[in-house]
PDB file of N, CA and C in Angstrom:
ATOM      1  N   UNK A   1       7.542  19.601  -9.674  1.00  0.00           N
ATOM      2  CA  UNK A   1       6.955  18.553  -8.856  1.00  0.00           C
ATOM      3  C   UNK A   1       6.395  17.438  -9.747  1.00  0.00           C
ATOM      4  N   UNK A   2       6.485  16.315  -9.219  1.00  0.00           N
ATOM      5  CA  UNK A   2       6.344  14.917  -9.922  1.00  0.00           C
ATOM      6  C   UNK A   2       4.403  14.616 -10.030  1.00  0.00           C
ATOM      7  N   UNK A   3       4.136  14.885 -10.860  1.00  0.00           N
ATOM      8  CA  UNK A   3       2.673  14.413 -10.949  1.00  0.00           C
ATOM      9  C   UNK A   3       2.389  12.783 -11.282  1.00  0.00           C
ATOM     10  N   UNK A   4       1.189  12.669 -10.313  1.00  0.00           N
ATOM     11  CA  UNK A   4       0.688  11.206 -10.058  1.00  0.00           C
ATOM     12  C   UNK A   4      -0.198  11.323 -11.382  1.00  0.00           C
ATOM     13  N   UNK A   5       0.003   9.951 -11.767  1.00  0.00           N
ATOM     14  CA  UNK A   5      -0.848   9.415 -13.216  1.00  0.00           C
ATOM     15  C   UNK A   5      -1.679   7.957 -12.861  1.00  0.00           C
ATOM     16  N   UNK A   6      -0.809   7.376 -11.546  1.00  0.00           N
ATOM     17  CA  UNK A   6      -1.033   6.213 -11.026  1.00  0.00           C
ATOM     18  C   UNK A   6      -1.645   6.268  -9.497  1.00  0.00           C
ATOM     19  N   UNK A   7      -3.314   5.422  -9.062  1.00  0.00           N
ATOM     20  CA  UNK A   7      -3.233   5.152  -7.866  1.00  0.00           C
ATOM     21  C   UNK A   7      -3.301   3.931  -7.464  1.00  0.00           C
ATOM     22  N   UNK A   8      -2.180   3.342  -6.549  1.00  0.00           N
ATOM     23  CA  UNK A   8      -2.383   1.918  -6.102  1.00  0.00           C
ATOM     24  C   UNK A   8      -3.406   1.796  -5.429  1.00  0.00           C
ATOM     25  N   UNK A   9      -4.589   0.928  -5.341  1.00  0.00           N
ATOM     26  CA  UNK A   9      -5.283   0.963  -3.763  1.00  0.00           C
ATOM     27  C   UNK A   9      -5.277  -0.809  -3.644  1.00  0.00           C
ATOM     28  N   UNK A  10      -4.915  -0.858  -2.179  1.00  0.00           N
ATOM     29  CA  UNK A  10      -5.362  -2.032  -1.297  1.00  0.00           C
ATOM     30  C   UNK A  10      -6.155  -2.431  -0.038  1.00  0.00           C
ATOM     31  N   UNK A  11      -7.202  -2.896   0.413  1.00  0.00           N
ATOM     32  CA  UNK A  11      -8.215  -3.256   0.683  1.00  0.00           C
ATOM     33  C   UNK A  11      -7.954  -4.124   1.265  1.00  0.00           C
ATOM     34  N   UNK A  12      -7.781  -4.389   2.642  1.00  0.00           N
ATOM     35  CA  UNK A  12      -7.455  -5.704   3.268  1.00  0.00           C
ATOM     36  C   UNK A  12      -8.106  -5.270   4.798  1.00  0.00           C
ATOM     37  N   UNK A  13      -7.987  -6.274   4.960  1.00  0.00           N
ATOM     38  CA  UNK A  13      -8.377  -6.889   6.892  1.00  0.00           C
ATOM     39  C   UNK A  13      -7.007  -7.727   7.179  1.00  0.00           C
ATOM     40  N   UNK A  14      -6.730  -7.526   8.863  1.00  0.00           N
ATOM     41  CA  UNK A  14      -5.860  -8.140   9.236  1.00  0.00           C
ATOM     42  C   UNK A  14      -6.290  -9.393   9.668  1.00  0.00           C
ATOM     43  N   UNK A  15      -5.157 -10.172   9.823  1.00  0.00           N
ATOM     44  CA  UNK A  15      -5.637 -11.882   9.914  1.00  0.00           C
ATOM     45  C   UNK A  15      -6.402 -11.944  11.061  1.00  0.00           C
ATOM     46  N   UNK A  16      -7.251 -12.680  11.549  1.00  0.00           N
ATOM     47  CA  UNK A  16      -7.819 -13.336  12.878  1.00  0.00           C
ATOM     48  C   UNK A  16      -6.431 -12.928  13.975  1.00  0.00           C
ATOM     49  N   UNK A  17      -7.302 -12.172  14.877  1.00  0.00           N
ATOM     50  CA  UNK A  17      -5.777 -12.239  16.083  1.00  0.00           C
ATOM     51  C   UNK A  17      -4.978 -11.181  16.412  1.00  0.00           C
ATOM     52  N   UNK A  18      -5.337 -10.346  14.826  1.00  0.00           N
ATOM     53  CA  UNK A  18      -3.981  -9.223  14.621  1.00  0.00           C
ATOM     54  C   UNK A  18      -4.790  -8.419  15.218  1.00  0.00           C
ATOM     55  N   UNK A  19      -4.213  -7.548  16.068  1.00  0.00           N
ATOM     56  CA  UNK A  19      -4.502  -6.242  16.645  1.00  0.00           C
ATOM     57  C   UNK A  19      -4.780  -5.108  15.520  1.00  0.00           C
ATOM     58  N   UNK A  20      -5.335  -3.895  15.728  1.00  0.00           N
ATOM     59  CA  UNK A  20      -5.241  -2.973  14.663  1.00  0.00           C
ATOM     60  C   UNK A  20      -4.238  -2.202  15.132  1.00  0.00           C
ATOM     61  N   UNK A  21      -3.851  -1.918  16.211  1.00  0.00           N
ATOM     62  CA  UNK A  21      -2.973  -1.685  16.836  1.00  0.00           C
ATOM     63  C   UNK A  21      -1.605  -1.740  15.938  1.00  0.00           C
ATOM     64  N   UNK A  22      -1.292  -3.395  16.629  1.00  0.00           N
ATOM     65  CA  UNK A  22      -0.283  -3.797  15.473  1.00  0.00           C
ATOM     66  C   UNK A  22       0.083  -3.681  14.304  1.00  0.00           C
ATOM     67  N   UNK A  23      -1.486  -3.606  13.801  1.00  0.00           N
ATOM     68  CA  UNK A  23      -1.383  -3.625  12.126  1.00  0.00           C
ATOM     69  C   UNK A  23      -0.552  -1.683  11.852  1.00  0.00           C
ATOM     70  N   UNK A  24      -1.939  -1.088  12.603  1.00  0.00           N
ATOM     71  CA  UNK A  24      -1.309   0.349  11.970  1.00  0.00           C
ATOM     72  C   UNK A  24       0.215   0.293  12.233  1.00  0.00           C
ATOM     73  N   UNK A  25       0.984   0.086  13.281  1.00  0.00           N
ATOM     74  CA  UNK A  25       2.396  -0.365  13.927  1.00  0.00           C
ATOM     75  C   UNK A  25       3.332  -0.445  12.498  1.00  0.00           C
ATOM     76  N   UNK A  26       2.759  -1.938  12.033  1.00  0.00           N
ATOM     77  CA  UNK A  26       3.390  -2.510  11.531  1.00  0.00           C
ATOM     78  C   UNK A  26       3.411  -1.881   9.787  1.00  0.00           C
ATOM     79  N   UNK A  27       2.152  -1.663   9.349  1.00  0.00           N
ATOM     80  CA  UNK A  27       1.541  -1.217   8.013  1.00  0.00           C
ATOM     81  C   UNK A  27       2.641  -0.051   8.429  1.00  0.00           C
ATOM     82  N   UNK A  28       2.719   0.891   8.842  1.00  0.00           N
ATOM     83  CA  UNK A  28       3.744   2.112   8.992  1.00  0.00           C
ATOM     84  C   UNK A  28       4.884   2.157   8.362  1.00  0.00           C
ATOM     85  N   UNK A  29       5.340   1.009   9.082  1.00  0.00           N
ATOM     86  CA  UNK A  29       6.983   0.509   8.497  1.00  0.00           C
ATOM     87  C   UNK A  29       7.429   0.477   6.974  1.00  0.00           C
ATOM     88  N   UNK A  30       5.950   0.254   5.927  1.00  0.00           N
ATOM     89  CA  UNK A  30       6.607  -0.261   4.533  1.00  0.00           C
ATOM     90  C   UNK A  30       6.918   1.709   4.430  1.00  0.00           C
ATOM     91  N   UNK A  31       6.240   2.418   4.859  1.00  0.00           N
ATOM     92  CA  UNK A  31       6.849   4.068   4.468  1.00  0.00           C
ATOM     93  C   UNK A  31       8.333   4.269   3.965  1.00  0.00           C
ATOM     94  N   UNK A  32       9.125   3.565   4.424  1.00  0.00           N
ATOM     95  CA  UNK A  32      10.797   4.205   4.981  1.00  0.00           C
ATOM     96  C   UNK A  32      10.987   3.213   3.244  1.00  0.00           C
ATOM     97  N   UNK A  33      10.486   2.151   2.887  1.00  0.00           N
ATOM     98  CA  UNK A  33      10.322   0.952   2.046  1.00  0.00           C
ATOM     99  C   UNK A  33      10.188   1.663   0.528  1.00  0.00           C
ATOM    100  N   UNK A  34       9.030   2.309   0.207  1.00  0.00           N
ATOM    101  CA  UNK A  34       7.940   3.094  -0.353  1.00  0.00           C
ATOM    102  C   UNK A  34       8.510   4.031  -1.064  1.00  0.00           C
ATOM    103  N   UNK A  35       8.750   5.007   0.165  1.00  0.00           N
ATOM    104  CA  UNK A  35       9.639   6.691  -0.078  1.00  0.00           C
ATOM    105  C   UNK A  35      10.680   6.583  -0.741  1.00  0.00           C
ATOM    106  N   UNK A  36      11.427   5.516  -1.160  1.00  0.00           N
ATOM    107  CA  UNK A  36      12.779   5.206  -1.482  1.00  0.00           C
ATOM    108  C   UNK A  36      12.579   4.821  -3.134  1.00  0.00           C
ATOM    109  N   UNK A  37      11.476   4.330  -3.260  1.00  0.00           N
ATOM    110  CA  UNK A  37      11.077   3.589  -5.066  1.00  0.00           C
ATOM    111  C   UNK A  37      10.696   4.658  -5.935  1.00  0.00           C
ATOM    112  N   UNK A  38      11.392   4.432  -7.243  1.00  0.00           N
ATOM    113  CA  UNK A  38      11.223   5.748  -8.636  1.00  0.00           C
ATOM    114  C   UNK A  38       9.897   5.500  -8.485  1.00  0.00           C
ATOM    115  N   UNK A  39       9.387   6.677  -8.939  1.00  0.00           N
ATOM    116  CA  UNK A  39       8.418   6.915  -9.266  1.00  0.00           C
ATOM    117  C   UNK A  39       7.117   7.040  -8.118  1.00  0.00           C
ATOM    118  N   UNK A  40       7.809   7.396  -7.096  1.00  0.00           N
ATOM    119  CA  UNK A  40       6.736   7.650  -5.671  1.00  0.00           C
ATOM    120  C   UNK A  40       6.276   8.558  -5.671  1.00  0.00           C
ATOM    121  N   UNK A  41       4.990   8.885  -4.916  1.00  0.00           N
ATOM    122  CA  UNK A  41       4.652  10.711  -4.910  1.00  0.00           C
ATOM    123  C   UNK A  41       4.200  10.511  -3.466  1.00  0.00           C
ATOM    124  N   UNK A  42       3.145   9.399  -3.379  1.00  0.00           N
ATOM    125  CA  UNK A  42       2.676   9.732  -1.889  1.00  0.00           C
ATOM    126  C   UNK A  42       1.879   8.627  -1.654  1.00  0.00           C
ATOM    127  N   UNK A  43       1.585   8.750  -0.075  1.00  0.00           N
ATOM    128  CA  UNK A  43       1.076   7.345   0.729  1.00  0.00           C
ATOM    129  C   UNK A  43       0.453   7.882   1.265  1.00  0.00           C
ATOM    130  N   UNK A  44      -1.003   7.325   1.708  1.00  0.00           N
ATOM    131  CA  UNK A  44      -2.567   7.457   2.704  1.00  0.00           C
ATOM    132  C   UNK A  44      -2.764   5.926   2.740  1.00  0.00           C
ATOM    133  N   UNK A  45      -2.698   5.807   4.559  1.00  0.00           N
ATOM    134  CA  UNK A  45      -3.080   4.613   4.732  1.00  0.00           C
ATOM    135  C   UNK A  45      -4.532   5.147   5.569  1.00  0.00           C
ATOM    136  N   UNK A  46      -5.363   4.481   5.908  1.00  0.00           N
ATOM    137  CA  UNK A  46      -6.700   4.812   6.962  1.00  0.00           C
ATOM    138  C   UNK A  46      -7.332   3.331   7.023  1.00  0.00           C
ATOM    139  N   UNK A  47      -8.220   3.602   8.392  1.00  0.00           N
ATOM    140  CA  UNK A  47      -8.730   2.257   9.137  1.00  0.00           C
ATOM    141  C   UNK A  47     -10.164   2.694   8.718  1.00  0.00           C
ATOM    142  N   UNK A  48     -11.391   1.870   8.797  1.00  0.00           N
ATOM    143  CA  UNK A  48     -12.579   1.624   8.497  1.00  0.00           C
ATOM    144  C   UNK A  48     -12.903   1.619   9.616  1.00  0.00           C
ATOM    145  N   UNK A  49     -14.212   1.974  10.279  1.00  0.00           N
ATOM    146  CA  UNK A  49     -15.149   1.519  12.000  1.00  0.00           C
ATOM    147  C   UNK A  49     -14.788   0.162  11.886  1.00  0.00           C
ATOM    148  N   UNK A  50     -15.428  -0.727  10.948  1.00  0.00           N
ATOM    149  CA  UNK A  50     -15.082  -1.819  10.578  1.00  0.00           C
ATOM    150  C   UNK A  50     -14.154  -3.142  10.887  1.00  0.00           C
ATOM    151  N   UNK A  51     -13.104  -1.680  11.007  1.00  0.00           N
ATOM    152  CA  UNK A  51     -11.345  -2.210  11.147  1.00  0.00           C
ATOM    153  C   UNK A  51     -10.866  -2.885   9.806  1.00  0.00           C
ATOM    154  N   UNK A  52     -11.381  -2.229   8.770  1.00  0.00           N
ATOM    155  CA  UNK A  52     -10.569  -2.893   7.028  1.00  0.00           C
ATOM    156  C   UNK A  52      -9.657  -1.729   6.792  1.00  0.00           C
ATOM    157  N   UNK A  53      -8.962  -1.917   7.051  1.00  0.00           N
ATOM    158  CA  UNK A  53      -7.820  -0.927   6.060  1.00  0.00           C
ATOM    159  C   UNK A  53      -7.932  -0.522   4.931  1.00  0.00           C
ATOM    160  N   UNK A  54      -7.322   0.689   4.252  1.00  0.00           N
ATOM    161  CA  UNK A  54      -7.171   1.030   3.194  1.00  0.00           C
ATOM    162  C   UNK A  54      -6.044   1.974   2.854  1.00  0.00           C
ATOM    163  N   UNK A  55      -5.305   1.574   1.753  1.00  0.00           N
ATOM    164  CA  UNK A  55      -3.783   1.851   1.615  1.00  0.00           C
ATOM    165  C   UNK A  55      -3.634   2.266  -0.227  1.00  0.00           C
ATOM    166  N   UNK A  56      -3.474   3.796   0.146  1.00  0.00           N
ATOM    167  CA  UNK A  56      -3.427   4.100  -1.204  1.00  0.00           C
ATOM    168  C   UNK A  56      -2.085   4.945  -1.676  1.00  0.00           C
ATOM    169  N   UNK A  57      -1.653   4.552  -2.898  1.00  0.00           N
ATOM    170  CA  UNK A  57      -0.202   5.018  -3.037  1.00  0.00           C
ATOM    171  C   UNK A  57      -0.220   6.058  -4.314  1.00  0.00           C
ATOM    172  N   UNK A  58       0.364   6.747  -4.681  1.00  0.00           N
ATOM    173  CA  UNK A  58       0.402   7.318  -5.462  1.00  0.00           C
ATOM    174  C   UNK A  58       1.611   7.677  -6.206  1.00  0.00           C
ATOM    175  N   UNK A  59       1.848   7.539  -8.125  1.00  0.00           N
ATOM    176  CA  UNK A  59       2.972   6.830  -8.773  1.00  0.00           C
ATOM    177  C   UNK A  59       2.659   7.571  -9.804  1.00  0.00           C
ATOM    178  N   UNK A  60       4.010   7.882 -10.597  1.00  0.00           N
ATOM    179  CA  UNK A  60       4.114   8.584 -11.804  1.00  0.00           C
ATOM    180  C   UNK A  60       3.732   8.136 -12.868  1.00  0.00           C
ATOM    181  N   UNK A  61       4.213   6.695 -12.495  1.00  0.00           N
ATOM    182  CA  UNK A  61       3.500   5.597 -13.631  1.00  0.00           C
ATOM    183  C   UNK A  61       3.453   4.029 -13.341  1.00  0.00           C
ATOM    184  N   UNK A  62       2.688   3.367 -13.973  1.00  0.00           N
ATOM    185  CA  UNK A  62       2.677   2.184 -13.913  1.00  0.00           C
ATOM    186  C   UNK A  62       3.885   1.385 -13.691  1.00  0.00           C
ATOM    187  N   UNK A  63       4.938   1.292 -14.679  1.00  0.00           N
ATOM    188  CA  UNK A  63       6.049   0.377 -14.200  1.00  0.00           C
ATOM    189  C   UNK A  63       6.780   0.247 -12.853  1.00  0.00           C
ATOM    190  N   UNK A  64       6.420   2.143 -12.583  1.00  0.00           N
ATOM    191  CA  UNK A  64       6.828   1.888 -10.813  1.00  0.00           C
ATOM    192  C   UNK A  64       6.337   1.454 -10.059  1.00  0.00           C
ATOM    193  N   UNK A  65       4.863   1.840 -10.094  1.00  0.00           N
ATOM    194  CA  UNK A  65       4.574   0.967  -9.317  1.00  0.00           C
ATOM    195  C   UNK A  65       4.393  -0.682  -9.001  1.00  0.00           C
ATOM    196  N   UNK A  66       4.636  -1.071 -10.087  1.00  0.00           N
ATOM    197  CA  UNK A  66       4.398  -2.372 -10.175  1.00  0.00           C
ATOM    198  C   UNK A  66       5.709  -2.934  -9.946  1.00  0.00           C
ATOM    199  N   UNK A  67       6.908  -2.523 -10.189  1.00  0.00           N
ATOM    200  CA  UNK A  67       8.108  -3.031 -10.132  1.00  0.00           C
ATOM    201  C   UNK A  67       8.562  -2.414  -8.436  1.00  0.00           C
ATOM    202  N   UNK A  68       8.133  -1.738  -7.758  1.00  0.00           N
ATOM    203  CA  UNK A  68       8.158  -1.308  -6.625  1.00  0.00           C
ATOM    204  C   UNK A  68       7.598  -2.572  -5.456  1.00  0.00           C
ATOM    205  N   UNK A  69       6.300  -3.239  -6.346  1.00  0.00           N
ATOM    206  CA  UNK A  69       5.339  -4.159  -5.952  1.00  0.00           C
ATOM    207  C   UNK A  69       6.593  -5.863  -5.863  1.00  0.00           C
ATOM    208  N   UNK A  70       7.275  -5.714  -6.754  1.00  0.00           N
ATOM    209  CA  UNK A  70       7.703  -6.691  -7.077  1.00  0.00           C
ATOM    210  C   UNK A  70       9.123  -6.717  -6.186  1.00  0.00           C
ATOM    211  N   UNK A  71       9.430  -5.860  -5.748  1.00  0.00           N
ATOM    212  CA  UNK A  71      10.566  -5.489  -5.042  1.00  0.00           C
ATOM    213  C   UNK A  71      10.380  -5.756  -3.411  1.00  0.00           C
ATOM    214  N   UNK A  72       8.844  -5.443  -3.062  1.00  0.00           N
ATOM    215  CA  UNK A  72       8.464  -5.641  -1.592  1.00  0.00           C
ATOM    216  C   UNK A  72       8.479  -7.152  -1.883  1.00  0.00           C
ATOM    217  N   UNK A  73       7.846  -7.751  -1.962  1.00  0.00           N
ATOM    218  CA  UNK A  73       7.975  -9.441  -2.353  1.00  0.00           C
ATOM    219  C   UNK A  73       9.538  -9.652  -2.218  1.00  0.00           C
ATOM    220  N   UNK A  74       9.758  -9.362  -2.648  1.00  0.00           N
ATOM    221  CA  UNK A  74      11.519 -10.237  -2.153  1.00  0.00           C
ATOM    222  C   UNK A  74      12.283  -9.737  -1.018  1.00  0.00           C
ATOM    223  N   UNK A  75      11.326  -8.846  -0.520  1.00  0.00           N
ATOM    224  CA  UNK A  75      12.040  -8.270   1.117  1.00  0.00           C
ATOM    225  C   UNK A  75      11.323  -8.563   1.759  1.00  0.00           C
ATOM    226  N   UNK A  76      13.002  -9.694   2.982  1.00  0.00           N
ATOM    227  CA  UNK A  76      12.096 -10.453   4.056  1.00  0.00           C
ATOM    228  C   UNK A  76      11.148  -9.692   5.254  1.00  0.00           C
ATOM    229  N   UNK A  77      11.684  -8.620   5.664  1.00  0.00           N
ATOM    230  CA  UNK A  77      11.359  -7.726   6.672  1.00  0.00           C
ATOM    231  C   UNK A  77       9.327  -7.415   5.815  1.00  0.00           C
ATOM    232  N   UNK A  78       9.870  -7.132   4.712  1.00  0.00           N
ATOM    233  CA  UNK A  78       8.383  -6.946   4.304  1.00  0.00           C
ATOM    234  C   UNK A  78       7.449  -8.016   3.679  1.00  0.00           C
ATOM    235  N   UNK A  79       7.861  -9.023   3.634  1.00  0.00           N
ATOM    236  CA  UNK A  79       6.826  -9.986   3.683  1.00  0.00           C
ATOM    237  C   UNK A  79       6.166 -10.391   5.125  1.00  0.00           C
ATOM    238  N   UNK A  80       7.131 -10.326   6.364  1.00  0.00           N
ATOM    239  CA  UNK A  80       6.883 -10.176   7.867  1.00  0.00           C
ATOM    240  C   UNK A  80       5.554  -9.759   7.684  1.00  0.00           C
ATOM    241  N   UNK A  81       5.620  -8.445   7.340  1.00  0.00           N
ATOM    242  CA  UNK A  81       4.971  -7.569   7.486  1.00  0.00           C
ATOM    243  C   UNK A  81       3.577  -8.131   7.047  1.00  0.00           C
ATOM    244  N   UNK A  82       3.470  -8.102   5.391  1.00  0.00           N
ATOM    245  CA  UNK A  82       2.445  -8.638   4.998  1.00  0.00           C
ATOM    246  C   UNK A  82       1.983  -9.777   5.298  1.00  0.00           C
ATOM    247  N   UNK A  83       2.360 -10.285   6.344  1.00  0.00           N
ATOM    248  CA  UNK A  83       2.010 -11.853   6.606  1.00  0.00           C
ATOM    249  C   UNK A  83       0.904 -11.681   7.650  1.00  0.00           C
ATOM    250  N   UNK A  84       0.741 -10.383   8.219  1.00  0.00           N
ATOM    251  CA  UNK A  84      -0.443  -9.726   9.063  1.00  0.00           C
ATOM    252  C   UNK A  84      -2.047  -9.364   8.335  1.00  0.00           C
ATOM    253  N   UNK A  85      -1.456  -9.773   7.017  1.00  0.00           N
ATOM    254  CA  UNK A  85      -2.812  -9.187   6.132  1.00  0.00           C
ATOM    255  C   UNK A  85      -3.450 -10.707   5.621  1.00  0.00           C
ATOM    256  N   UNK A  86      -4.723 -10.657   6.071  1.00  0.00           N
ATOM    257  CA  UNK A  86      -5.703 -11.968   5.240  1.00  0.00           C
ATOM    258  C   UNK A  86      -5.631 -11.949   3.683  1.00  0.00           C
ATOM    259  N   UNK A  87      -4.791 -12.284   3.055  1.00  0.00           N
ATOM    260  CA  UNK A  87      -4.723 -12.365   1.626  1.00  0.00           C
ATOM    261  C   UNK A  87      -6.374 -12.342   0.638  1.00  0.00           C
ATOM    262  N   UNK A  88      -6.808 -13.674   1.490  1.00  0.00           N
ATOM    263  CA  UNK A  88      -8.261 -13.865   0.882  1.00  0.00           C
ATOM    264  C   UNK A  88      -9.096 -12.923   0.849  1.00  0.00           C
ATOM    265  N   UNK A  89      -9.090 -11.845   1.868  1.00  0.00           N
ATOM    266  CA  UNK A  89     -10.254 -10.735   1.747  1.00  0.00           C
ATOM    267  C   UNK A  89      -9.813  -9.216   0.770  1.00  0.00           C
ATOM    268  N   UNK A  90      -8.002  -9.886   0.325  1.00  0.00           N
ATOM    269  CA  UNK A  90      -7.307  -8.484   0.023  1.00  0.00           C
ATOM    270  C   UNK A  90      -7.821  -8.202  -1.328  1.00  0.00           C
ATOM    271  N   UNK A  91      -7.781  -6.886  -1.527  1.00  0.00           N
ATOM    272  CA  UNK A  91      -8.157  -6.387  -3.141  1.00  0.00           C
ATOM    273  C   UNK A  91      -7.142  -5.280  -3.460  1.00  0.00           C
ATOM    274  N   UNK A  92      -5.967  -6.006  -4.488  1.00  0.00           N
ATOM    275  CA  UNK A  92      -5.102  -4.683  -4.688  1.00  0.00           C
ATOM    276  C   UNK A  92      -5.266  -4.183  -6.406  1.00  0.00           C
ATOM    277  N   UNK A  93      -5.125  -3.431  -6.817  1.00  0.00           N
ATOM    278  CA  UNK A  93      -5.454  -2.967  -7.979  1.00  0.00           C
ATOM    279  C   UNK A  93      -5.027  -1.622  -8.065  1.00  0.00           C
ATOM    280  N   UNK A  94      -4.413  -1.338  -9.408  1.00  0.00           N
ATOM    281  CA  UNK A  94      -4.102  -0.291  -9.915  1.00  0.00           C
ATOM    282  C   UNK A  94      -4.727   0.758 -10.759  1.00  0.00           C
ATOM    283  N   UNK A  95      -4.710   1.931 -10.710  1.00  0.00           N
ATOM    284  CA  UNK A  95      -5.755   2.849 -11.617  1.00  0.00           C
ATOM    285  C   UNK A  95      -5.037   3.602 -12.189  1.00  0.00           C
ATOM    286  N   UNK A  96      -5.406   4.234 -12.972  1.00  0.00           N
ATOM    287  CA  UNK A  96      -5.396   5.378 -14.278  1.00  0.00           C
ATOM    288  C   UNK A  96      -5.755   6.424 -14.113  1.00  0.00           C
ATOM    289  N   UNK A  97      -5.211   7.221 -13.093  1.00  0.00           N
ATOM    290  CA  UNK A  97      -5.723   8.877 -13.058  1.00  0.00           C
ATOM    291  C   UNK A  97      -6.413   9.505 -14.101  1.00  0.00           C
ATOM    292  N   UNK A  98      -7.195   9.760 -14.521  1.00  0.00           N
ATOM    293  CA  UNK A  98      -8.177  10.669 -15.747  1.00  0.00           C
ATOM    294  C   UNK A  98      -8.475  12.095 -15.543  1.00  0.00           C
ATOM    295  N   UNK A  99      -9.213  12.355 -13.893  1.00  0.00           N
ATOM    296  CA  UNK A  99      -9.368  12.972 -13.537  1.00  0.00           C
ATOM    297  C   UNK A  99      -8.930  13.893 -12.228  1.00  0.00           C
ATOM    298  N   UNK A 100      -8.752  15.347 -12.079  1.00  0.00           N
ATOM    299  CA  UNK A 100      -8.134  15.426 -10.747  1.00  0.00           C
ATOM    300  C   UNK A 100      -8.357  16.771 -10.582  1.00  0.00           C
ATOM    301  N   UNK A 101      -8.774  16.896  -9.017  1.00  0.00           N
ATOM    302  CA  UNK A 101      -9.057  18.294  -9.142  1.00  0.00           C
ATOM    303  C   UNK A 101      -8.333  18.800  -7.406  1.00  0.00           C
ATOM    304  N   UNK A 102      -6.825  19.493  -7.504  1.00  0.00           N
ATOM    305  CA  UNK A 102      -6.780  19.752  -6.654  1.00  0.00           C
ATOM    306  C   UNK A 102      -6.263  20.945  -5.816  1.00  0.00           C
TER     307      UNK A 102
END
């Protein structure tokens, strides 16, 4: 089994308007997207009371994920997608597994 070294996390709110509804709907879809890129292990998306999302991925290593990152960007279906997310409030960032206990 493929061990995670990498966690993506992103931090966003949907734009003014967007349903959460929609969003979970729509946020769903990059899965089929995701599951398909080297170096995948696993996806947890979850909603806040709030209604902020949080979307965390998990990667063997850095280049995948980042070149995975770079791959959604040039797919139109998934920019659609992301066009539901307020950019300005988003926080995406990558980490360095150190620790893990599971």
């Amino acid at each position: 089994m493929k061990q995670a070294k990498i966690i993506e996390m992103v931090l966003w709110n949907s734009k003014e308007g967007v349903s959460p509804e929609n969003t979970k709907k729509s946020i769903t879809k990059l899965n089929d997207f995701v599951k398909e890129q080297p170096g995948f292990i696993a996806r947890k998306t979850a909603m806040a009371e709030d209604g902020r999302f949080l979307d965390i991925v998990y990667w063997t290593d850095l280049v995948s994920a980042k070149t995975a990152s770079e791959r959604a960007m040039k797919n139109e279906e998934l920019i659609a997608i992301f066009s539901l997310i307020d950019e300005k409030k988003m926080i995406f960032q990558h980490f360095e597994i150190f620790n893990s206990i599971d």
